[in-house]
Protein backbone atom coordinates (compact mmCIF):
# COMPACT_ATOMS: atom_id res chain seq x y z
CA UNK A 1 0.41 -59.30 3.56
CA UNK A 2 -0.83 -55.76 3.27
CA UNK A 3 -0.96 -54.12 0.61
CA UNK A 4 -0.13 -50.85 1.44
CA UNK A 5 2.92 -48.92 1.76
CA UNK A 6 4.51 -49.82 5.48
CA UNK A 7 5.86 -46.39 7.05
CA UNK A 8 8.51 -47.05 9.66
CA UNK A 9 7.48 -48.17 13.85
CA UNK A 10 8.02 -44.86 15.38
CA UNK A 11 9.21 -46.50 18.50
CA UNK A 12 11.99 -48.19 16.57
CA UNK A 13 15.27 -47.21 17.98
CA UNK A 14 18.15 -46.44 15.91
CA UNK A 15 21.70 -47.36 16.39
CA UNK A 16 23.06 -43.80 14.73
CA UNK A 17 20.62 -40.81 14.35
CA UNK A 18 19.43 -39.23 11.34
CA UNK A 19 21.07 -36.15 9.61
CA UNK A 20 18.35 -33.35 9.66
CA UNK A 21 19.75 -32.31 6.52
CA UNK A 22 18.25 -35.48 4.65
CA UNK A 23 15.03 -34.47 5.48
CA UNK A 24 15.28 -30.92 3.48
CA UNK A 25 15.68 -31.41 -0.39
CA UNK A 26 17.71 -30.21 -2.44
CA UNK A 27 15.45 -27.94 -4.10
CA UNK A 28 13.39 -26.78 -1.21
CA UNK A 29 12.99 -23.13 -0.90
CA UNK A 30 15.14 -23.05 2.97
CA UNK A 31 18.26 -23.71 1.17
CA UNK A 32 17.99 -20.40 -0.51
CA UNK A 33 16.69 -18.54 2.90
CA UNK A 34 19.93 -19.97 4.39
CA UNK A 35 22.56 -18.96 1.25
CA UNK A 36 21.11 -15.36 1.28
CA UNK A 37 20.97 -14.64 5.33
CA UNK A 38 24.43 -16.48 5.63
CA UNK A 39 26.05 -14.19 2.63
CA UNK A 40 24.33 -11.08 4.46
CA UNK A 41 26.70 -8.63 6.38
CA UNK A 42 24.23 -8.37 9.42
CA UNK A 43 26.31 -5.62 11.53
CA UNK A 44 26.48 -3.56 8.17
CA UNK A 45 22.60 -3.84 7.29
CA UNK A 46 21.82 -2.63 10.87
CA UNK A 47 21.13 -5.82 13.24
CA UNK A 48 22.67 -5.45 16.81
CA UNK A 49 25.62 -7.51 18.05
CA UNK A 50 26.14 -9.42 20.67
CA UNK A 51 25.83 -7.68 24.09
CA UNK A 52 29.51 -7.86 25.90
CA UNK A 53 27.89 -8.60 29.57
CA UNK A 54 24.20 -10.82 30.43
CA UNK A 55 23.14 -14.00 29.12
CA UNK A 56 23.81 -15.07 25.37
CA UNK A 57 20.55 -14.45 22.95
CA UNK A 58 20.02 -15.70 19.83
CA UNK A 59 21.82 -14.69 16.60
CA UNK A 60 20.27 -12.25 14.57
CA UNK A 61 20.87 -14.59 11.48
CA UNK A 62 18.26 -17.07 13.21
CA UNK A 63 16.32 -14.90 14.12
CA UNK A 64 15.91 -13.45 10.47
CA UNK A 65 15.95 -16.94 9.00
CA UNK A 66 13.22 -18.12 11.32
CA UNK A 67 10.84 -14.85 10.01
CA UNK A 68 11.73 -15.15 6.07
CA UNK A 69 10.73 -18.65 6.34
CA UNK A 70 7.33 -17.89 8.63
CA UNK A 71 6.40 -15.42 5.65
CA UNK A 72 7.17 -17.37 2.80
CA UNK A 73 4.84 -19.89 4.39
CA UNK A 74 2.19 -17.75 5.23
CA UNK A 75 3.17 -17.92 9.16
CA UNK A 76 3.43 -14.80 10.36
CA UNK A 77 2.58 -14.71 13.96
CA UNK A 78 5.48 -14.94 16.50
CA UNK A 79 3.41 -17.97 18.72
CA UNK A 80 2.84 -19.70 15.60
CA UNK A 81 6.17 -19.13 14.24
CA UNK A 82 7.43 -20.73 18.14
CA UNK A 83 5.41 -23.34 17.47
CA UNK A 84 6.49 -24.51 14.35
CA UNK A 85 10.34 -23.85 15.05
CA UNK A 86 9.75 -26.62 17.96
CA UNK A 87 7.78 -29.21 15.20
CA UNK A 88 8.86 -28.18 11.50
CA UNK A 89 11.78 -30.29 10.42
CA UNK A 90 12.57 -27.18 8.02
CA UNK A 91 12.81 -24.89 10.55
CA UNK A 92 15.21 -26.76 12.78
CA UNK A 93 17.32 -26.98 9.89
CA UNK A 94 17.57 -23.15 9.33
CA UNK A 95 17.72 -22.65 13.06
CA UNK A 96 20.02 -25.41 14.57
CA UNK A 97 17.16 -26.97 16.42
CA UNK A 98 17.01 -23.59 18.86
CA UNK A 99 13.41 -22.65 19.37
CA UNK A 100 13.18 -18.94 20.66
CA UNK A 101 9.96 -18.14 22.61
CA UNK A 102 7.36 -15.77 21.48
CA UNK A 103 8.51 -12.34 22.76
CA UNK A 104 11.64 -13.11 21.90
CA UNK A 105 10.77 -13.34 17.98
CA UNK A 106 8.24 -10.58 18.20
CA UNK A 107 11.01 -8.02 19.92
CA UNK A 108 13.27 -8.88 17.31
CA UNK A 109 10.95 -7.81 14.21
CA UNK A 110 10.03 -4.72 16.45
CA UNK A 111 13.87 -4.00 17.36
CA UNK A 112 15.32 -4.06 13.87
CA UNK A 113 13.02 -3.01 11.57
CA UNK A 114 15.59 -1.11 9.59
CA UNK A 115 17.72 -3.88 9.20
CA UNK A 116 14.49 -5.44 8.18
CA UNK A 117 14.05 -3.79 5.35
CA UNK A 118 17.19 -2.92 4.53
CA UNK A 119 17.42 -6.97 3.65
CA UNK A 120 14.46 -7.04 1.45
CA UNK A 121 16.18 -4.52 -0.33
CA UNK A 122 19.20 -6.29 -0.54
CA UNK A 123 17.69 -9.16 -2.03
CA UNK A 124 17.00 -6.37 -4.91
CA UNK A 125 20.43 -5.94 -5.71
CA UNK A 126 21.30 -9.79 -5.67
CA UNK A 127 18.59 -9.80 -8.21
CA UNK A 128 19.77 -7.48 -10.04
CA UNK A 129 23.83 -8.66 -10.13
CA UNK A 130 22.07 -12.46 -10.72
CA UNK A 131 20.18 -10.65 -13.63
CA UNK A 132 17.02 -10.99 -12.64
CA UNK A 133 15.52 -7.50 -12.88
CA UNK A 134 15.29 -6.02 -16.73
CA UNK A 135 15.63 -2.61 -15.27
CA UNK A 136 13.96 -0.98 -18.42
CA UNK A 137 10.07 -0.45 -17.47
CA UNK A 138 8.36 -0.96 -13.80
CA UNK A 139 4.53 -0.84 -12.84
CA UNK A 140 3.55 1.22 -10.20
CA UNK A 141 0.46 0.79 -7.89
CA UNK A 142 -1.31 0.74 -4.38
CA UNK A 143 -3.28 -1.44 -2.49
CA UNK A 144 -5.07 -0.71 0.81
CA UNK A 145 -4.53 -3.37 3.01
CA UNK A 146 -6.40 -3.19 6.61
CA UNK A 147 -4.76 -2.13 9.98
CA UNK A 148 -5.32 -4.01 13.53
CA UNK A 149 -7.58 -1.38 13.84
CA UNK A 150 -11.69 -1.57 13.90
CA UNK A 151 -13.76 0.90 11.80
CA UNK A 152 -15.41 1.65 14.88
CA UNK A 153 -12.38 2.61 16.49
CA UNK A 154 -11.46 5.27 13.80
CA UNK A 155 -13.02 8.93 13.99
CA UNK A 156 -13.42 11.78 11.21
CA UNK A 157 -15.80 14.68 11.49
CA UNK A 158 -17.74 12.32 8.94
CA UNK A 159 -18.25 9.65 11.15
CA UNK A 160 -18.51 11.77 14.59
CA UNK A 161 -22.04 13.43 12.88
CA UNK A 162 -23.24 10.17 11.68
CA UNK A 163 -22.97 8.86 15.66
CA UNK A 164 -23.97 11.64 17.31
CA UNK A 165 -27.08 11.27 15.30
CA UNK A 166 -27.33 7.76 15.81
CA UNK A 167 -27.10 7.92 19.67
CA UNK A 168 -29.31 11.42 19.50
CA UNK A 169 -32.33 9.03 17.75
CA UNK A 170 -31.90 6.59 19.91
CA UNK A 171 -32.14 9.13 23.01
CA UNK A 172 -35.47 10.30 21.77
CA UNK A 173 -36.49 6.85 21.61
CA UNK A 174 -35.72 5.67 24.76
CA UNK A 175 -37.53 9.21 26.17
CA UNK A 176 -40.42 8.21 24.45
CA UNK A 177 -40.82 5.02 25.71
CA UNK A 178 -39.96 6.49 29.24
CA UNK A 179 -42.87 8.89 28.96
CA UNK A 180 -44.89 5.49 28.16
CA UNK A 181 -43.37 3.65 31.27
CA UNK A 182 -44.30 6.57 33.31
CA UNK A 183 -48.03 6.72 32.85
CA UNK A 184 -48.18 3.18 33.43
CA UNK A 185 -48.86 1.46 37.25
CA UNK A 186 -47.75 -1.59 38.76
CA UNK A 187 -43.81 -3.05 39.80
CA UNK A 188 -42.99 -4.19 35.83
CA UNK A 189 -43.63 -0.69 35.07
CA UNK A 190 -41.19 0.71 37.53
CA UNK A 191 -38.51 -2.07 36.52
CA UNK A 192 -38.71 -0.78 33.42
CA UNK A 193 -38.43 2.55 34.01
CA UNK A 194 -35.35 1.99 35.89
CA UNK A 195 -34.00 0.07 32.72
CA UNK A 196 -34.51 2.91 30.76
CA UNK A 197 -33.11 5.47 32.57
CA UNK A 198 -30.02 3.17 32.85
CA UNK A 199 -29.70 3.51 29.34
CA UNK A 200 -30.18 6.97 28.59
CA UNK A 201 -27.38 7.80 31.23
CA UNK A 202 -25.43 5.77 29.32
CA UNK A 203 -26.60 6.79 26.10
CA UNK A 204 -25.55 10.05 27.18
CA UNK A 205 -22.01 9.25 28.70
CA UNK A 206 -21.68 8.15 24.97
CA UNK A 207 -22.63 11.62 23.60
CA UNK A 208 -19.85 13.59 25.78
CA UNK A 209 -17.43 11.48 24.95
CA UNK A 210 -18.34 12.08 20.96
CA UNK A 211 -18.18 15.57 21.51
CA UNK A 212 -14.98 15.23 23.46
CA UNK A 213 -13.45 12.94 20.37
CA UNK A 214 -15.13 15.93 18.08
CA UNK A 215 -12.56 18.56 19.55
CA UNK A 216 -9.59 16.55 19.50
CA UNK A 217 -10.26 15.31 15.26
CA UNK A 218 -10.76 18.94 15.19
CA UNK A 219 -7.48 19.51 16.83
CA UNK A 220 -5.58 17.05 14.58
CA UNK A 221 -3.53 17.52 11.57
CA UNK A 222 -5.73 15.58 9.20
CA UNK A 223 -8.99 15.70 11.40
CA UNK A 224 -8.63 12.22 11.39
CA UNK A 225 -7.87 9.59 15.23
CA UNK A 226 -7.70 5.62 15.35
CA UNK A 227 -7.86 4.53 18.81
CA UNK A 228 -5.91 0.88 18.41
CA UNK A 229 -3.63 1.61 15.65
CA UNK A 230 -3.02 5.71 15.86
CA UNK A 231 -0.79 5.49 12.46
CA UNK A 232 -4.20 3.70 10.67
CA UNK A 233 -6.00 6.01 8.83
CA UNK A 234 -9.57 5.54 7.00
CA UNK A 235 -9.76 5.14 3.07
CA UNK A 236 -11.67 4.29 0.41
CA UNK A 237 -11.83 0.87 -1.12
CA UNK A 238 -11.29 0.71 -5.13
CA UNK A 239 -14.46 -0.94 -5.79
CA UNK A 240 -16.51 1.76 -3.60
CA UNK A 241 -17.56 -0.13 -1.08
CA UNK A 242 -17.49 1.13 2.71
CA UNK A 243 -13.69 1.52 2.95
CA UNK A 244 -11.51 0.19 5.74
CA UNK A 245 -9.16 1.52 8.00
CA UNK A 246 -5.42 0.53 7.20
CA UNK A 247 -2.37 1.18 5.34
CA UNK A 248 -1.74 1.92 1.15
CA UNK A 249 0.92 0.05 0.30
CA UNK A 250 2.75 1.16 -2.83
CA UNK A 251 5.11 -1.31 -5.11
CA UNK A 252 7.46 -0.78 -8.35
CA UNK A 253 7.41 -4.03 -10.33
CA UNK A 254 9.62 -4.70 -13.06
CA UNK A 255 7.27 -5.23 -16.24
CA UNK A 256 9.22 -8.41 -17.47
CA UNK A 257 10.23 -10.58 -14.17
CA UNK A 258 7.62 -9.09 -11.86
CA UNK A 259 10.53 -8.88 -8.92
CA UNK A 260 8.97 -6.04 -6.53
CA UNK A 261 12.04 -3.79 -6.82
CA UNK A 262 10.90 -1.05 -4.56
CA UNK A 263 8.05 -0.56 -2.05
CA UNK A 264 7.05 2.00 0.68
CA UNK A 265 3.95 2.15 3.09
CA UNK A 266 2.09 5.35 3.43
CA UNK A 267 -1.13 5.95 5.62
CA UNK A 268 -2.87 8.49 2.87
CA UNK A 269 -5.80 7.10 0.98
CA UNK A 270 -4.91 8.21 -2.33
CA UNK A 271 -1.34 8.21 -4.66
CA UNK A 272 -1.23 11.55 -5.84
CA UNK A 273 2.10 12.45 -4.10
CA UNK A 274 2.96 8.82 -4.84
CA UNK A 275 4.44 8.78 -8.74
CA UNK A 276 7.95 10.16 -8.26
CA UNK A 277 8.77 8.88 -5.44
CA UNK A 278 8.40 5.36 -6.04
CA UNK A 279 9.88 6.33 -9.68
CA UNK A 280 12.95 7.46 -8.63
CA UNK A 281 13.51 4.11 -5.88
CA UNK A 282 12.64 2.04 -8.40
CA UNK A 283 15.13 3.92 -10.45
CA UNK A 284 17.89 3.71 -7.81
CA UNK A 285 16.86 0.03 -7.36
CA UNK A 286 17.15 -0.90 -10.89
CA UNK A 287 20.62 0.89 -11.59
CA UNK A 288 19.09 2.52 -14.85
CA UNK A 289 20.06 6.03 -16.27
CA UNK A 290 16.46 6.05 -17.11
CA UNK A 291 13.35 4.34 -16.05
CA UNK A 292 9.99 4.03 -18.00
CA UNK A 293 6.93 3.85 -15.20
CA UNK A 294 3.37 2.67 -15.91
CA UNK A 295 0.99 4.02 -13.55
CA UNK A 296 -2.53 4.09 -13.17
CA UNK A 297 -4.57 7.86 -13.42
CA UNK A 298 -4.65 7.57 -9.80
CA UNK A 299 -1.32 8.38 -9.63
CA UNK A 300 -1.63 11.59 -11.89
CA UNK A 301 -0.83 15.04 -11.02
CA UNK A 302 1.00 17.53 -13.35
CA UNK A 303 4.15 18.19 -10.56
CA UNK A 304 4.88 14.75 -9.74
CA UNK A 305 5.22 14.28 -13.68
CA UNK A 306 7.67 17.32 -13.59
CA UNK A 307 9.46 15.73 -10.90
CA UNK A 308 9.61 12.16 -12.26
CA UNK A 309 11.27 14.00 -15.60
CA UNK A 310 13.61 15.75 -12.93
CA UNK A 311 15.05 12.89 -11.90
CA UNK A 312 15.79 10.31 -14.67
CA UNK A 313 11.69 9.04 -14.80
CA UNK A 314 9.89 8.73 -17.66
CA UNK A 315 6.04 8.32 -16.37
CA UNK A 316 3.54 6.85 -18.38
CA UNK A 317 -0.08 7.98 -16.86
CA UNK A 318 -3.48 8.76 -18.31
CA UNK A 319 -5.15 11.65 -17.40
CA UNK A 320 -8.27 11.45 -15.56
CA UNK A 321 -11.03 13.30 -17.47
CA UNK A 322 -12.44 15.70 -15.02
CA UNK A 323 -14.18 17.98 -17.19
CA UNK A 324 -17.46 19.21 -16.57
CA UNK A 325 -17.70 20.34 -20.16
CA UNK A 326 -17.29 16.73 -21.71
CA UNK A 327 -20.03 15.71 -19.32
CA UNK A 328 -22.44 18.53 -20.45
CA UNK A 329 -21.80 17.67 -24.04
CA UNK A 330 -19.68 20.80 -24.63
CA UNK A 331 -16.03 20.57 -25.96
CA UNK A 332 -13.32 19.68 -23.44
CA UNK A 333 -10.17 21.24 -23.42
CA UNK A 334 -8.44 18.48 -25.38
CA UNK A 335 -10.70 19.12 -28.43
CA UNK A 336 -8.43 22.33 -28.47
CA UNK A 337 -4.95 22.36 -30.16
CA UNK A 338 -2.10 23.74 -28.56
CA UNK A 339 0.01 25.65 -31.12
CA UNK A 340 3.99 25.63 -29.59
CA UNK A 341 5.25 28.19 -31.78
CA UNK A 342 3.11 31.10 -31.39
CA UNK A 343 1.71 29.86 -27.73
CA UNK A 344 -1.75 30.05 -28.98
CA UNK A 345 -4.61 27.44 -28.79
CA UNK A 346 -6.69 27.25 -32.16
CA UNK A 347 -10.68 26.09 -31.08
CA UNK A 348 -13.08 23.52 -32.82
CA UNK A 349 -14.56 26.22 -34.99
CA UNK A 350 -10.45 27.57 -36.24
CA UNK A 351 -10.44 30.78 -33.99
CA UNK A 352 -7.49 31.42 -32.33
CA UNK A 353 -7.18 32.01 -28.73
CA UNK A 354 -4.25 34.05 -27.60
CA UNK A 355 -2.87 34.34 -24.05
CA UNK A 356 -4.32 36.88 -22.18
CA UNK A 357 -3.69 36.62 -18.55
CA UNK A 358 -1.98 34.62 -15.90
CA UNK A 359 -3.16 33.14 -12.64
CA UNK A 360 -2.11 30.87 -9.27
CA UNK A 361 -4.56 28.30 -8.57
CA UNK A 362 -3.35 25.78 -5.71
CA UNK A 363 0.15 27.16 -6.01
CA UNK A 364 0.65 26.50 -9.55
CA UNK A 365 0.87 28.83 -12.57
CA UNK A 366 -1.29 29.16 -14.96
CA UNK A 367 -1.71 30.87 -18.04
CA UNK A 368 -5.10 31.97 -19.41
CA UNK A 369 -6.47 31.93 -23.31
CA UNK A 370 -9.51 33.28 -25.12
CA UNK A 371 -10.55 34.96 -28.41
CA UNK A 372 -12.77 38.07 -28.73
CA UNK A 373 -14.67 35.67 -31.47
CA UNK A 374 -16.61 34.26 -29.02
CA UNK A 375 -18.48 37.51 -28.46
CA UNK A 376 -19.65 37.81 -31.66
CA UNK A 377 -21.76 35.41 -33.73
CA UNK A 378 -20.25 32.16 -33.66
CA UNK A 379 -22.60 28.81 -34.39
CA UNK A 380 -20.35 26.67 -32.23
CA UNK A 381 -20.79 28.83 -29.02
CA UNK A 382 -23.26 26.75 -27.27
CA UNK A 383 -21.20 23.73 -27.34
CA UNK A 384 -18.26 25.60 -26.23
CA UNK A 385 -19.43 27.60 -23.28
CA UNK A 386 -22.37 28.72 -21.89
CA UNK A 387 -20.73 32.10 -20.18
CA UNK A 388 -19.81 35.42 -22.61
CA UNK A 389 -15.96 33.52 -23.98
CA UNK A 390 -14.62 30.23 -23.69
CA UNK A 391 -11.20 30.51 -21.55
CA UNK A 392 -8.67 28.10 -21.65
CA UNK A 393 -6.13 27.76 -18.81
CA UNK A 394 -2.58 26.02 -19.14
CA UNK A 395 -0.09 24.80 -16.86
CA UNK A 396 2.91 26.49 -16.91
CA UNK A 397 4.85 23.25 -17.71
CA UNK A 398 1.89 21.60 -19.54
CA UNK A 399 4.64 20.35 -22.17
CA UNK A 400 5.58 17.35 -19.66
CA UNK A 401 2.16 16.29 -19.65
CA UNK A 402 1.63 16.56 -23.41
CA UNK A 403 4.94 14.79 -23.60
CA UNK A 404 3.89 11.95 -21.35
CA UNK A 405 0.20 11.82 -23.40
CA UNK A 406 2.09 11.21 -26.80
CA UNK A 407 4.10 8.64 -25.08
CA UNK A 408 0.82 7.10 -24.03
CA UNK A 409 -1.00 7.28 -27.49
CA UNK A 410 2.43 5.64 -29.15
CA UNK A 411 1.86 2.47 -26.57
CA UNK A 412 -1.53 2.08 -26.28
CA UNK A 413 -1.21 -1.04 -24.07
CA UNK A 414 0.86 0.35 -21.48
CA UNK A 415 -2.44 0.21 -19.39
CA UNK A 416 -2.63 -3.71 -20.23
CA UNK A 417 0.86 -3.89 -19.12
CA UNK A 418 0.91 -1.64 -16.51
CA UNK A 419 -2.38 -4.42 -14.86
CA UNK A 420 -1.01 -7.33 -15.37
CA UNK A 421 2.25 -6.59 -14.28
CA UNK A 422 1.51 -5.26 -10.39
CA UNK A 423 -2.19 -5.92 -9.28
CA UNK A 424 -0.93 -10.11 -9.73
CA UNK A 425 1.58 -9.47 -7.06
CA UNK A 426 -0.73 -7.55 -5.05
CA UNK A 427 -3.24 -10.52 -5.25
CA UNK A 428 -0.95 -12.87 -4.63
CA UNK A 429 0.01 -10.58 -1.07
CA UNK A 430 -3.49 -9.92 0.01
CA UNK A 431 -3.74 -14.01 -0.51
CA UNK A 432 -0.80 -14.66 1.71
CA UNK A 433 -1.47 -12.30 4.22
CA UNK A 434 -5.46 -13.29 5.00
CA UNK A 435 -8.10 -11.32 6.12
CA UNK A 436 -6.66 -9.55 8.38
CA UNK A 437 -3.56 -8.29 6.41
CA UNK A 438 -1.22 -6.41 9.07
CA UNK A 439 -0.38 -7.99 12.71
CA UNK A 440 1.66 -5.27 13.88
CA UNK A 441 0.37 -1.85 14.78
CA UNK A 442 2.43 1.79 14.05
CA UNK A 443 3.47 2.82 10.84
CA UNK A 444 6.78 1.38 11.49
CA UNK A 445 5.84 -1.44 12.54
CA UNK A 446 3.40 -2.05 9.87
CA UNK A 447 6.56 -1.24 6.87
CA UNK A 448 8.80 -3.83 8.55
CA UNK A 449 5.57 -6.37 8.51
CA UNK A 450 5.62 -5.46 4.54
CA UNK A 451 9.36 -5.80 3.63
CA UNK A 452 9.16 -9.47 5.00
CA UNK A 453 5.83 -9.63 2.40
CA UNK A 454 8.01 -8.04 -0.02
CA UNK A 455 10.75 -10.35 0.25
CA UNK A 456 8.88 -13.62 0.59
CA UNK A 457 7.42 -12.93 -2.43
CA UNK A 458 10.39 -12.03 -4.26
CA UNK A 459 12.65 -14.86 -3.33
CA UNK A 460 9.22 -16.91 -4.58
CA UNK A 461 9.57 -15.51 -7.58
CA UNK A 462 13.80 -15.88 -8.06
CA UNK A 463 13.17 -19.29 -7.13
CA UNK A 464 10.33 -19.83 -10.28
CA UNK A 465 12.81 -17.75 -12.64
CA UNK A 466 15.79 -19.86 -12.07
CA UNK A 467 15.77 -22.91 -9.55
CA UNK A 468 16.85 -23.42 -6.17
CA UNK A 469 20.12 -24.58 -7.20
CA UNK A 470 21.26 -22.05 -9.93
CA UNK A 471 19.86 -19.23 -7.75
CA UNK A 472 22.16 -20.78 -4.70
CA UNK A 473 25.24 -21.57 -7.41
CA UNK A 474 24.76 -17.89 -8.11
CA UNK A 475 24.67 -16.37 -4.96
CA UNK A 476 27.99 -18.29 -3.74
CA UNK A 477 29.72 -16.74 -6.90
């Protein structure tokens, strides 16, 4: 006798068949995929009915089932996803045992990407009635996540120069060794000649059509084309590296359950513009009068502060030191105290400066400060300023930046928080999604592709905080 454990002979018949809905537990993460679709309100979210005339198609709950289950397990390819809806005994469960082809499930994420995301954020709010989101601080941050689109196949002015010099080298190389070929004798030399000339037709063909992608950058809006992906734009990768061409994908995550409660892709390679907006949707998601947001200084800029304050946000940011004084060893403009009630800045060596004239600079207001004791004999002048008076320029609403730098000195690990909180999750995406990141191409295309992410990772995550059946018991209430 053997043994092993005996599995059952596959060719043994049965006299009833099996119920496929032994073979899914009780606690496996489908059950909640089907509770949450089933409870959705599908013509309200956005995803089309059935057509009155033609043949039947599938139902868009299937259809949406079949992707939140591809995503949460790191399927996201509509032949893969065919594949296992014909073989994964999970998937004929949420399906019904109907296995759409291919285009079918790749028109569907391309036909109703609204609805899309308009379910991930749905999933929010059942969070947030189930009580999963604390709603009092979130963590905001982007990640640049690459594009189906080459680095070859993306052109700035930048990169035009760098190969147009490239191919101009290479053109007085190949004359060179034409010249060569031309002062020798014999038929290997005239092979060879005709080789080269070959090339440096082609080597030329490749210089027009630089030039020709040199006028239209030019032409562009942000002197900036991708050829595969035209929404894909190049940008810099946070450890400095050479970059990539994709997407930055920007997420609010609440600081004690780490459910993504609001996210947004944008093809600019920085988050300057980024802080408010994401402030007030997390804001809106959370269902708080007033929402505290960590950010890193990436994020800073003195009018998206104003506007987080506008708008219920209170933004917690440090200021990136930018200062070419600091770095020369001279005093910076922090090492000078801002007096509110006489609007006067008192210096390092207890002058007074006093305001003395206004300016716009990049369509702000600013107000300009100095002292006339700089012009005489003062022993601190040459590590205050090497011109004839030190000048001190303020923002016109500087007070909502000193506001939001007293906030930051009160919780000095807001930072801490603020990283542990949001670059996990973004880990955790960049793990699920590969190397490649992004399958789809077009900016909408690519923020449907990142509310399944979203939500995948977030119904993960309910799943951890509460259990598969509590989180179903909850949703049926």
């Amino acid at each position: 006798m053997s043994r092993f454990i005996e599995g059952c002979d596959r060719r043994q018949r049965l006299l009833l068949p099996d119920c496929i809905d032994d073979y899914v537990g009780e606690d496996s993460p489908v059950r909640v995929v089907d509770m949450f679709v089933d409870e959705l309100d599908l013509g309200e979210l956005g995803f089309a009915g059935a057509a009155v005339t033609g043949r039947p198609g599938y139902h868009p709950a299937t259809m949406l089932k079949l992707y939140i289950y591809g995503y949460l397990n790191q399927v996201q390819s509509s032949r893969r996803l065919e594949r296992e809806a014909g073989r994964n005994v999970e998937c004929m469960w949420l399906t019904g045992k109907l296995v759409p082809d291919f285009k079918t499930i790749a028109d569907f994420r391309r036909d109703h990407g609204a609805a899309i995301q308009a379910a991930c954020r749905r999933f929010v709010l059942v969070c947030r009635n189930l009580g999963l989101i604390a709603g009092g601080t979130v963590a905001v941050d982007g990640s640049r996540l690459r594009a189906v689109n080459a680095r070859d196949r993306n052109f700035t002015p930048a990169t035009i120069q760098r190969r147009k010099e490239q191919v101009d080298d290479s053109i007085r190389r190949y004359l060179g060794m034409l010249d060569t070929a031309d002062r020798q004798e014999g038929e290997g030399a005239e092979l060879r000649t005709v080789r080269l000339t070959t090339r440096l037709d082609a080597l030329r063909r490749q210089m027009r059509d630089l030039e020709t992608m040199e006028e239209a950058v030019t032409a562009s809006p942000d002197r900036q084309i991708s050829l595969t992906d035209p929404d894909a734009r190049a940008m810099a990768s946070a450890g400095g590296g050479t970059g990539l061409v994709g997407y930055n994908l920007q997420a609010a995550v609440d600081a004690d359950t780490h459910i993504v409660v609001a996210h947004e892709v944008i093809n600019l390679g920085h988050d300057r513009t980024s802080l408010a907006g994401m402030g007030e949707a997390a804001r809106d998601a959370t269902g708080v009068a007033r929402l505290t947001v960590l950010a890193d200084r990436g994020y800073f800029s003195g009018t998206q502060v104003l506007a987080c304050e506008q708008v219920g946000v209170v933004p917690i940011c440090p200021r990136p030191l930018t200062s070419g004084a600091k770095a020369d060893g001279r005093f910076g403009k922090q090492d000078f105290a801002y007096q509110p009630e006489t609007d006067t800045y008192r210096c390092p060596a207890g002058e007074t400066l006093t305001r003395r004239f206004a300016t716009v600079e990049q369509g702000l207001i600013l107000h300009g400060y100095a002292t006339p004791a700089c012009r005489s004999r003062c022993i601190m002048k040459p590590r205050c300023t090497a011109g004839v008076e030190r000048r001190i320029k303020r923002w016109e609403h500087e007070e909502v930046v000193e506001a939001m730098q007293a906030r930051l000195d009160r919780w000095p690990d807001a930072i801490s928080v603020r990283r542990r909180t949001v670059e996990h999750v973004f880990g955790t995406l960049k793990d699920w999604m590969g190397r490649s990141h992004f399958k789809t191409r077009r900016l909408q295309n690519v923020a449907t592709e990142a509310s399944l992410h979203i939500l995948a990772y977030n119904i993960k995550r309910a799943i951890a905080l509460r259990g598969v059946p509590a989180l179903i018991a909850a949703m049926q209430d």
